[in-house]
Protein backbone atom coordinates (compact mmCIF):
# COMPACT_ATOMS: atom_id res chain seq x y z
CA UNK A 1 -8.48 29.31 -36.83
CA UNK A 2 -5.49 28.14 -35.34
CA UNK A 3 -6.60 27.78 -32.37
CA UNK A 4 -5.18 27.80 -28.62
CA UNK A 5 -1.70 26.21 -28.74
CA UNK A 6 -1.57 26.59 -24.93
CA UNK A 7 -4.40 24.66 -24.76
CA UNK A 8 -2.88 21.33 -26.47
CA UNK A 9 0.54 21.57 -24.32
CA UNK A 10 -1.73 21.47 -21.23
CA UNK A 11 -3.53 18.87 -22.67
CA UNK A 12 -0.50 16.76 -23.34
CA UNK A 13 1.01 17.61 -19.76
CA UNK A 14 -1.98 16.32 -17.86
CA UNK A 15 -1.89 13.24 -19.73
CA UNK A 16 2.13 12.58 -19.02
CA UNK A 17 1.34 13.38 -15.32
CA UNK A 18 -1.87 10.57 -15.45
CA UNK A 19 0.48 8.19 -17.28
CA UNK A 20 3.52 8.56 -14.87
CA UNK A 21 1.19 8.09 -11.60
CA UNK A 22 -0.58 5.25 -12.86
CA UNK A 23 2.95 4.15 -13.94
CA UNK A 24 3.80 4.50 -9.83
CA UNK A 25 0.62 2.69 -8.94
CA UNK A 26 1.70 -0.20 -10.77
CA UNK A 27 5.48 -0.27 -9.63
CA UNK A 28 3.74 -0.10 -5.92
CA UNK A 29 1.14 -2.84 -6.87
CA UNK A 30 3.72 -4.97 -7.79
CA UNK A 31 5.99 -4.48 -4.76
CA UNK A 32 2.86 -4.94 -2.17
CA UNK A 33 2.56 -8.14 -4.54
CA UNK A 34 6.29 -9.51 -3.84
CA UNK A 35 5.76 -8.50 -0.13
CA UNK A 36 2.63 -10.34 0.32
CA UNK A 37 4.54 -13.66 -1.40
CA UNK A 38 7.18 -13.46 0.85
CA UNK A 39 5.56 -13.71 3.67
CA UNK A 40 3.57 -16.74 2.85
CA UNK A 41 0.37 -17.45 4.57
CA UNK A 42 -0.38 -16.90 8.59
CA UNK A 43 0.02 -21.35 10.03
CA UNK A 44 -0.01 -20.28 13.84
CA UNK A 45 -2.71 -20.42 15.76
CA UNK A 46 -1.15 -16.89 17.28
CA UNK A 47 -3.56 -13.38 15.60
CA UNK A 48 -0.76 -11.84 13.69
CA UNK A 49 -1.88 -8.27 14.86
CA UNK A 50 -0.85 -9.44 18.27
CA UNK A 51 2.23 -11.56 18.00
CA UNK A 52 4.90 -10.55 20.21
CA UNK A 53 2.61 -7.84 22.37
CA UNK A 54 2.99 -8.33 26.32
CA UNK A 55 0.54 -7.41 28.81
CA UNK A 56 0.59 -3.79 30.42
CA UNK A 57 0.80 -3.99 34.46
CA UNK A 58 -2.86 -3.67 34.98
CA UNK A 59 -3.79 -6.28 32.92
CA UNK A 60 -4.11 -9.48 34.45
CA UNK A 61 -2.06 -12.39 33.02
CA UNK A 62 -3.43 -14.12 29.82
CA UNK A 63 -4.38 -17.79 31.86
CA UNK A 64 -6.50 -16.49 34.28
CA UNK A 65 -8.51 -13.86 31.82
């Protein structure tokens, strides 16, 4: 009648470990958030993916491509 005490401290484990890892998604959510805010939006006409990159030595020079 009692019933399976193990069973209800497994119970109440798995539902601290859910609460603490959505806990984590939300501290991460918030700090992509303030990332994202700081940067501010992309004015240059330059891709962002390939600011700053330089041309290997095979590759001929960006003008005359």
């Amino acid at each position: 009648m009692g019933g399976n005490p193990k069973a209800t401290f497994e119970k109440r484990r798995k539902e601290m470990k859910r609460k603490q890892k959505q806990k984590e998604k939300s501290e991460k959510q918030l700090v992509r958030k303030d990332e994202k805010s700081k940067v501010g939006p992309h004015v240059s006409g330059e891709d962002p993916d390939l600011a700053g990159l330089v041309p290997g030595p095979n590759q001929p020079p960006p003008e005359e491509a």
